[in-house]
Protein backbone atom coordinates (compact mmCIF):
# COMPACT_ATOMS: atom_id res chain seq x y z
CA UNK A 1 -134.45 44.33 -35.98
CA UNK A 2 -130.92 44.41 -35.62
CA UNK A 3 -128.98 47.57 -34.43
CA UNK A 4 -126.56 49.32 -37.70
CA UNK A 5 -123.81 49.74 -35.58
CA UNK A 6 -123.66 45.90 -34.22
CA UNK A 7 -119.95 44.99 -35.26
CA UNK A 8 -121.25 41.55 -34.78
CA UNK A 9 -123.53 42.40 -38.07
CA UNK A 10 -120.94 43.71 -39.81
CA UNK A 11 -118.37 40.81 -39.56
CA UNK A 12 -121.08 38.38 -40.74
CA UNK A 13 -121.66 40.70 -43.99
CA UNK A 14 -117.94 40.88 -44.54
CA UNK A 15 -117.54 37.34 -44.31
CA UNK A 16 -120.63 36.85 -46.79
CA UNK A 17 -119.16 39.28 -49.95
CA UNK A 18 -115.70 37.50 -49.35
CA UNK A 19 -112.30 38.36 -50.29
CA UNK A 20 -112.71 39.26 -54.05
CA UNK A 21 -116.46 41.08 -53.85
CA UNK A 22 -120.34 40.57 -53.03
CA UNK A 23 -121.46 37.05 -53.99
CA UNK A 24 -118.12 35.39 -53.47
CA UNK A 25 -118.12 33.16 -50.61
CA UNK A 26 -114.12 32.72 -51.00
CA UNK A 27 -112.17 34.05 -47.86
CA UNK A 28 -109.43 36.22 -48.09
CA UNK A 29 -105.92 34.26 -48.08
CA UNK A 30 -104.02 34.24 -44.12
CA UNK A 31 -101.44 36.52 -44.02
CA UNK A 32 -97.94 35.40 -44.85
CA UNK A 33 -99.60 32.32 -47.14
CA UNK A 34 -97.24 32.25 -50.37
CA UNK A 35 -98.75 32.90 -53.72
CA UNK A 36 -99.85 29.80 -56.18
CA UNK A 37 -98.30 30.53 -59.50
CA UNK A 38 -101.44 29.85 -61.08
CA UNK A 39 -103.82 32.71 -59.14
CA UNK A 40 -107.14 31.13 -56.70
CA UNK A 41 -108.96 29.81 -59.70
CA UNK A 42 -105.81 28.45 -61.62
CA UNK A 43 -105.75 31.50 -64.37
CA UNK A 44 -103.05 33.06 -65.98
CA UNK A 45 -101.00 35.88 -63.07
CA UNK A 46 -100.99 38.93 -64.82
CA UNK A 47 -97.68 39.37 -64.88
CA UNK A 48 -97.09 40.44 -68.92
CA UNK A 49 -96.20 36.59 -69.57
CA UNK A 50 -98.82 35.89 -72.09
CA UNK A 51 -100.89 32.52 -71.05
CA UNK A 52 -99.28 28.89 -71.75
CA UNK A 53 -95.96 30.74 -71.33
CA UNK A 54 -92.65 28.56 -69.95
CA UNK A 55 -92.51 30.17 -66.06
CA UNK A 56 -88.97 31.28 -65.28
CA UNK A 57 -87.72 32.91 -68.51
CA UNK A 58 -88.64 35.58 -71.13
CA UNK A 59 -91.32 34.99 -73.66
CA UNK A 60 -89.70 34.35 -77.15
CA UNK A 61 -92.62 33.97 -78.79
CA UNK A 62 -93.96 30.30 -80.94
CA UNK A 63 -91.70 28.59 -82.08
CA UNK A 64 -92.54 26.82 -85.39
CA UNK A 65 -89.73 24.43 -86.26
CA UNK A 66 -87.46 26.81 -87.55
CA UNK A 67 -85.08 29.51 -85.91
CA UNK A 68 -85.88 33.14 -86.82
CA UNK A 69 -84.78 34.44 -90.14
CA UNK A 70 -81.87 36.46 -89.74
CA UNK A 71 -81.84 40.00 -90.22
CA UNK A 72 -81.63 41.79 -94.01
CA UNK A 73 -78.02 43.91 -94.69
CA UNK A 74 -78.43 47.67 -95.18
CA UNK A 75 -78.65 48.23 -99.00
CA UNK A 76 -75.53 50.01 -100.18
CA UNK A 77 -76.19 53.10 -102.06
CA UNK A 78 -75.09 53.33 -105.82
CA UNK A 79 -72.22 55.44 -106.49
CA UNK A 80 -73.37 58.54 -108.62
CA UNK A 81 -70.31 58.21 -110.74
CA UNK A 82 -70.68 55.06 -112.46
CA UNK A 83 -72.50 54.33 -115.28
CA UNK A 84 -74.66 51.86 -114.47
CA UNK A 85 -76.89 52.24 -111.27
CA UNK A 86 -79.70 49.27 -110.89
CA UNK A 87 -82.45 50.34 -108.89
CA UNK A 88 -86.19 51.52 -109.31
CA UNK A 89 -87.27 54.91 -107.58
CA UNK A 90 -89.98 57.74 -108.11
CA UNK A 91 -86.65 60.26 -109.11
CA UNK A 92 -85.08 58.00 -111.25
CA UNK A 93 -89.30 57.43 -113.41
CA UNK A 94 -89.61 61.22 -112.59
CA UNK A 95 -86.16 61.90 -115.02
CA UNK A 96 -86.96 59.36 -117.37
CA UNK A 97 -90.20 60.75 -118.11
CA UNK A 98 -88.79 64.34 -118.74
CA UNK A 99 -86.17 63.01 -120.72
CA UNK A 100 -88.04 60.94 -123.08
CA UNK A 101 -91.61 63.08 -122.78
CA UNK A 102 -89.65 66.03 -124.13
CA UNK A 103 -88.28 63.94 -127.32
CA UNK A 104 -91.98 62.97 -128.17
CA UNK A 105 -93.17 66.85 -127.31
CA UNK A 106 -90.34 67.74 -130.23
CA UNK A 107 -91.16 65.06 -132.61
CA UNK A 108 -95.02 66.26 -132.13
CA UNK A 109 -93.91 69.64 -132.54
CA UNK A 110 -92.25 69.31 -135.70
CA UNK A 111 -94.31 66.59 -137.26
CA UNK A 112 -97.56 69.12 -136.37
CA UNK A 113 -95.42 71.59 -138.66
CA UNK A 114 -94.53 69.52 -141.49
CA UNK A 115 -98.06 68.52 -141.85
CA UNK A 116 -99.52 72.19 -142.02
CA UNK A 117 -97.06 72.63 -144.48
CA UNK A 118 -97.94 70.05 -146.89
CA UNK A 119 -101.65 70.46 -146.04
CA UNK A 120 -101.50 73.63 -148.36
CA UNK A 121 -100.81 71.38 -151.26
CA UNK A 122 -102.26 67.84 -150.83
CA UNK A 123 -105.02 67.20 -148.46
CA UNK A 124 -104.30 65.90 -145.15
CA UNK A 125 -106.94 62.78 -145.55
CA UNK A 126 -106.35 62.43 -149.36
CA UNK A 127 -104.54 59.43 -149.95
CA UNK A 128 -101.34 59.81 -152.28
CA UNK A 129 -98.21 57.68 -153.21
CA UNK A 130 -98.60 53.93 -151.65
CA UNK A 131 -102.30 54.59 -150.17
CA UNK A 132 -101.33 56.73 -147.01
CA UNK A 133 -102.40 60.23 -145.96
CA UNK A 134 -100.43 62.82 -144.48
CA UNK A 135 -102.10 62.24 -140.97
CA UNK A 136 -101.53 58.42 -141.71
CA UNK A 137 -98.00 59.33 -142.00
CA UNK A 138 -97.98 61.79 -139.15
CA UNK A 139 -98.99 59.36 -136.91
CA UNK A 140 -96.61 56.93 -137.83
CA UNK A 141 -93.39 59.14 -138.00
CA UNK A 142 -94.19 60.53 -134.51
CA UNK A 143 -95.59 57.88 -132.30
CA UNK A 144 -95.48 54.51 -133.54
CA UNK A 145 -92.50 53.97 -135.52
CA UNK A 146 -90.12 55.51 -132.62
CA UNK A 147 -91.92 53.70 -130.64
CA UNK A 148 -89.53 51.25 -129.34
CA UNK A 149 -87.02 53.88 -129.54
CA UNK A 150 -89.36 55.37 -126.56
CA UNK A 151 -89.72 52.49 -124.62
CA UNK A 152 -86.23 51.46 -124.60
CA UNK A 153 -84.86 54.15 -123.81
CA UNK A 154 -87.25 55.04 -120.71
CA UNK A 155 -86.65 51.33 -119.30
CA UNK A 156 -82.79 51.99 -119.14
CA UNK A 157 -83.69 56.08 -117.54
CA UNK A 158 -85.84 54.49 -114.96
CA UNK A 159 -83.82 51.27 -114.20
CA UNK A 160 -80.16 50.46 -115.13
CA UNK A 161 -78.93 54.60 -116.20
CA UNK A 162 -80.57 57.08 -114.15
CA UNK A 163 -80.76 60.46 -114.45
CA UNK A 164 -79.47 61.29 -111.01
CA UNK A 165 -79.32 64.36 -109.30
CA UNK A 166 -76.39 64.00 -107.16
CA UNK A 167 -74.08 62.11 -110.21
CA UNK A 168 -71.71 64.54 -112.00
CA UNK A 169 -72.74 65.89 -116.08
CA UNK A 170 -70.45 63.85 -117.46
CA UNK A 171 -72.05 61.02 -116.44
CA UNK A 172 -75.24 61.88 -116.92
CA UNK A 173 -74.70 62.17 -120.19
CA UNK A 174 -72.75 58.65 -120.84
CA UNK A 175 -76.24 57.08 -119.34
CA UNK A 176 -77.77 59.61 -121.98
CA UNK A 177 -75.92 57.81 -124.91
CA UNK A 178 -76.14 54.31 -123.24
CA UNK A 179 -79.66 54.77 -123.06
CA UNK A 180 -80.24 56.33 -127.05
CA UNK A 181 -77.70 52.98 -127.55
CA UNK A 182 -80.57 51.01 -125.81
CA UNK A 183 -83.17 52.38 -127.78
CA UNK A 184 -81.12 51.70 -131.05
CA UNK A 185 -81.14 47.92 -130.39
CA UNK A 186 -85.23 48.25 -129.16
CA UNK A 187 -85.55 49.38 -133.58
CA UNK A 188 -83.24 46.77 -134.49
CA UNK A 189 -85.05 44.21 -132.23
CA UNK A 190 -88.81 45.33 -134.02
CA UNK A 191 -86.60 45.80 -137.33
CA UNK A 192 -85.65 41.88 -137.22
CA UNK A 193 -89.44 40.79 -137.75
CA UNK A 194 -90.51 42.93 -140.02
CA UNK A 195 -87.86 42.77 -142.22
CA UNK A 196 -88.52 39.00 -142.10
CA UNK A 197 -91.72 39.57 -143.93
CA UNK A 198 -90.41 41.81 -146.12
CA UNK A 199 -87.38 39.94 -147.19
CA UNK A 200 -89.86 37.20 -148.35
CA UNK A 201 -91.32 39.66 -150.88
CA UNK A 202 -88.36 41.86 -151.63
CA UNK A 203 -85.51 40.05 -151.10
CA UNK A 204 -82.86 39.75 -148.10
CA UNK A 205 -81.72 43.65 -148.60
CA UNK A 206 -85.18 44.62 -147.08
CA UNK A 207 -84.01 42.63 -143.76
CA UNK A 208 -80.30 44.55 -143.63
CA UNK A 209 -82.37 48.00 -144.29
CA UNK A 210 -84.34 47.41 -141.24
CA UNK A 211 -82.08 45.79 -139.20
CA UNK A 212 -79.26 48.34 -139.62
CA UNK A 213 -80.29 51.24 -141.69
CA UNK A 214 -83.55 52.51 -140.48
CA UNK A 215 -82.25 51.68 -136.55
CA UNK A 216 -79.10 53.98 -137.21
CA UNK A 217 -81.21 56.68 -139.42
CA UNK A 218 -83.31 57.07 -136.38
CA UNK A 219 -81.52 56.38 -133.66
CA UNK A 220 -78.54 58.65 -133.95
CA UNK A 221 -80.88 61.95 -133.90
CA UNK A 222 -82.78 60.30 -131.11
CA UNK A 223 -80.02 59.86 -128.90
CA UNK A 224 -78.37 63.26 -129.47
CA UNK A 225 -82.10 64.93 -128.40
CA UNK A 226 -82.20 62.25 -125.49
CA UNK A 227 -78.58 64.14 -123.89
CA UNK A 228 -80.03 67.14 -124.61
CA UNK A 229 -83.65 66.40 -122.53
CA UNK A 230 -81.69 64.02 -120.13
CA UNK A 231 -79.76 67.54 -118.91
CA UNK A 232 -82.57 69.60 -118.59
CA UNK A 233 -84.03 66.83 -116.69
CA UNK A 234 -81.20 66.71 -114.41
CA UNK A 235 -81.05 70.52 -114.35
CA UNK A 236 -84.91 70.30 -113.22
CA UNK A 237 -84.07 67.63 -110.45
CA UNK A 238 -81.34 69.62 -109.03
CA UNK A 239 -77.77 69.67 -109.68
CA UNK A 240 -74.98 69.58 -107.24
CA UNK A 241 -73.86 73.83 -106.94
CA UNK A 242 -71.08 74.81 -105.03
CA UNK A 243 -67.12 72.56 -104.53
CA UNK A 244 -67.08 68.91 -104.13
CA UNK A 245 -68.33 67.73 -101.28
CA UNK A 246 -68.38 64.21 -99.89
CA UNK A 247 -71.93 61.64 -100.85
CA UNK A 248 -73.97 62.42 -98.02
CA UNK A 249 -72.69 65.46 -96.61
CA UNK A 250 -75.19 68.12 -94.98
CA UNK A 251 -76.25 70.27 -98.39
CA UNK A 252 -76.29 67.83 -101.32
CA UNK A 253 -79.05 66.90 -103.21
CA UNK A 254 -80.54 64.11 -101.79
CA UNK A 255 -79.82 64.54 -97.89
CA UNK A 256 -82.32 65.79 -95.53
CA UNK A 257 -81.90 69.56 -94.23
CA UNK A 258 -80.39 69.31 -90.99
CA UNK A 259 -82.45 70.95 -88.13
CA UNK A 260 -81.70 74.43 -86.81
CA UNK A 261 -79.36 74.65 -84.10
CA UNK A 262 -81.49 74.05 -80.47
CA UNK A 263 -80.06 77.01 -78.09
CA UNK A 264 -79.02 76.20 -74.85
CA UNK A 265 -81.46 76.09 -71.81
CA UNK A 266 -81.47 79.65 -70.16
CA UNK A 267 -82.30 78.05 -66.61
CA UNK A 268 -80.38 75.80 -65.02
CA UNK A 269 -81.47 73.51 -62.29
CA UNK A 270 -79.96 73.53 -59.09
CA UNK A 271 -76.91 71.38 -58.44
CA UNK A 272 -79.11 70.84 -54.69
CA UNK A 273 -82.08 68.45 -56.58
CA UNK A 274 -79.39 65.85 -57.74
CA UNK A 275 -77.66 66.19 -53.92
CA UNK A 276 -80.95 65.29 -52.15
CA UNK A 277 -79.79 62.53 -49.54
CA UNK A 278 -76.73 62.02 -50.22
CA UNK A 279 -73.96 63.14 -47.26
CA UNK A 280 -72.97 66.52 -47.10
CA UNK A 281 -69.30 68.10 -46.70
CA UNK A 282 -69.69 68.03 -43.48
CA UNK A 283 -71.55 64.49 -42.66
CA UNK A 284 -74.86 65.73 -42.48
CA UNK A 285 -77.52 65.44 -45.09
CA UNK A 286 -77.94 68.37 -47.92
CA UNK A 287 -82.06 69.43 -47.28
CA UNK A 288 -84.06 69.04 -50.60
CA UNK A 289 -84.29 72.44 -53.27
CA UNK A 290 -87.64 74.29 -51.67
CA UNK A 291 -88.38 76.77 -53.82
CA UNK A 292 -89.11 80.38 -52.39
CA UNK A 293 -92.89 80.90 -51.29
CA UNK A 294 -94.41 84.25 -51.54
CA UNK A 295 -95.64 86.25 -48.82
CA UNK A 296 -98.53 85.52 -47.18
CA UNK A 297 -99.73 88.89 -47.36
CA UNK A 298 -98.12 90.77 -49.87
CA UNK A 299 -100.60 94.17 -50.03
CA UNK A 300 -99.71 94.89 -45.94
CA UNK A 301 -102.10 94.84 -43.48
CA UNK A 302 -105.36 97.25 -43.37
CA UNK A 303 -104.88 101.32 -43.98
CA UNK A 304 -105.22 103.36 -40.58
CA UNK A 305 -108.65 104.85 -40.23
């Protein structure tokens, strides 16, 4: 048996585990032997240069033929005071929808009334006059004939003449009448085919009438309730209150809140902790901030018996 505390043993098990653990017979590198760039086993150093990296310079990354695409501009923000602002966002859908939701709510409205009315005299699924029934007819004076009147005017709300909350009235309502003009030209657009077909049969008058008569007839009242909803809408998003102030100052509609005021730290740190070995005023060396210790025995010592 050999004695535990031979040193002669425990040289030979060093020497068997090695430099880099039990089982490795490799010996640990002399002292002062320079490092291979490639480790003891020719892997990657881990030195945060990923492997296959050029030694002696930053990693850039693969290169594929091609330099790096260069960097996108800053969008410029639309001004609020023109007429026309291109652009798609969830505020400018969100006023568009009010706008033209609340002319099909008022249509509905007084369609819903006009047919209770009549349904007192003729009955609402009796067919009368050209075949139709006053439900047929409800239906088609409410939702599909101003159809294109609807869809017109919400594509110009929600992408060319938005119903911004930070523009001015005044221009809110020249989108308002640039959209009901867009809407206008949606009718005459649907009025162009139809009166085709109907010009065959009736003659060209039929094509003028829906071209230009029926567009106007409808789109004139249409427009005037679109500046009316387009104004609550911007009402609802929030309107500028209070003077002028400049596009994205602290306050206007559309700028974050700025964060409460942070109050000043109410203990200082001591001018000493910066001044820690560096020469004094009077060539010696300032001694590092040591906070006070307590006293070791703060109660006093034991009561006389």
């Amino acid at each position: 048996m050999s004695n535990p505390g031979d040193p002669q043993r425990s040289q030979r098990s060093q020497h068997d585990r090695g430099y880099y653990g039990a089982g490795w017979s490799q010996p640990a590198p002399p002292a002062g032997a320079p490092q291979q760039p490639g480790g003891a086993y020719g892997g990657p150093q881990q030195s945060g240069v990923p492997y296959g990296a050029p030694q002696g310079g930053p990693y850039r990354g693969p290169q594929y033929g091609g330099s790096a695409p260069a960097p996108r501009p800053p969008r410029t923000p639309a001004d609020p005071r023109r007429a026309f602002a291109p652009g798609a966002s969830v505020t400018n859908t969100a006023g568009a929808l009010i706008a033209v939701v609340s002319i099909v709510l008022v249509e509905f409205v007084s369609g819903l009334v006009g047919l209770l009315g009549a349904s007192f005299v003729v009955h609402p699924f009796a067919s009368y006059g050209a075949g139709g029934s006053l439900v047929g007819g409800f239906v088609s004076g409410v939702f599909a004939t101003p159809f294109p009147f609807y869809a017109g005017a919400f594509l110009a709300l929600a992408f060319l003449t938005p119903v911004d909350r930070r523009s001015p009235l005044p221009t809110v309502l020249l989108r308002a009448v640039l959209a009901g003009a867009a809407g206008t030209i949606a009718l005459a657009l649907v009025g162009v085919f139809t009166g085709t077909f109907s010009a065959v049969r009736s003659g060209g008058a039929q094509l003028l009438i829906d071209v230009v008569t029926r567009p106007l007839q409808s789109g004139v009242p249409f427009t005037l309730m679109l500046i009316a909803t387009s104004t609550a809408a911007w009402l609802w998003l929030g309107r500028p209150r209070g003077g002028r102030r400049a596009p994205g100052a602290p306050g206007t509609p559309g700028t974050v809140r700025p964060a409460d005021a942070v109050p000043p730290a109410t203990v200082q740190p001591s001018s000493q902790q910066g001044q820690a070995g560096q020469p004094g005023a009077q060539g010696g060396q300032v001694p590092p901030y040591a906070p006070p210790q307590p006293p070791s025995n703060p109660w006093g010592g034991p009561a006389p018996r």
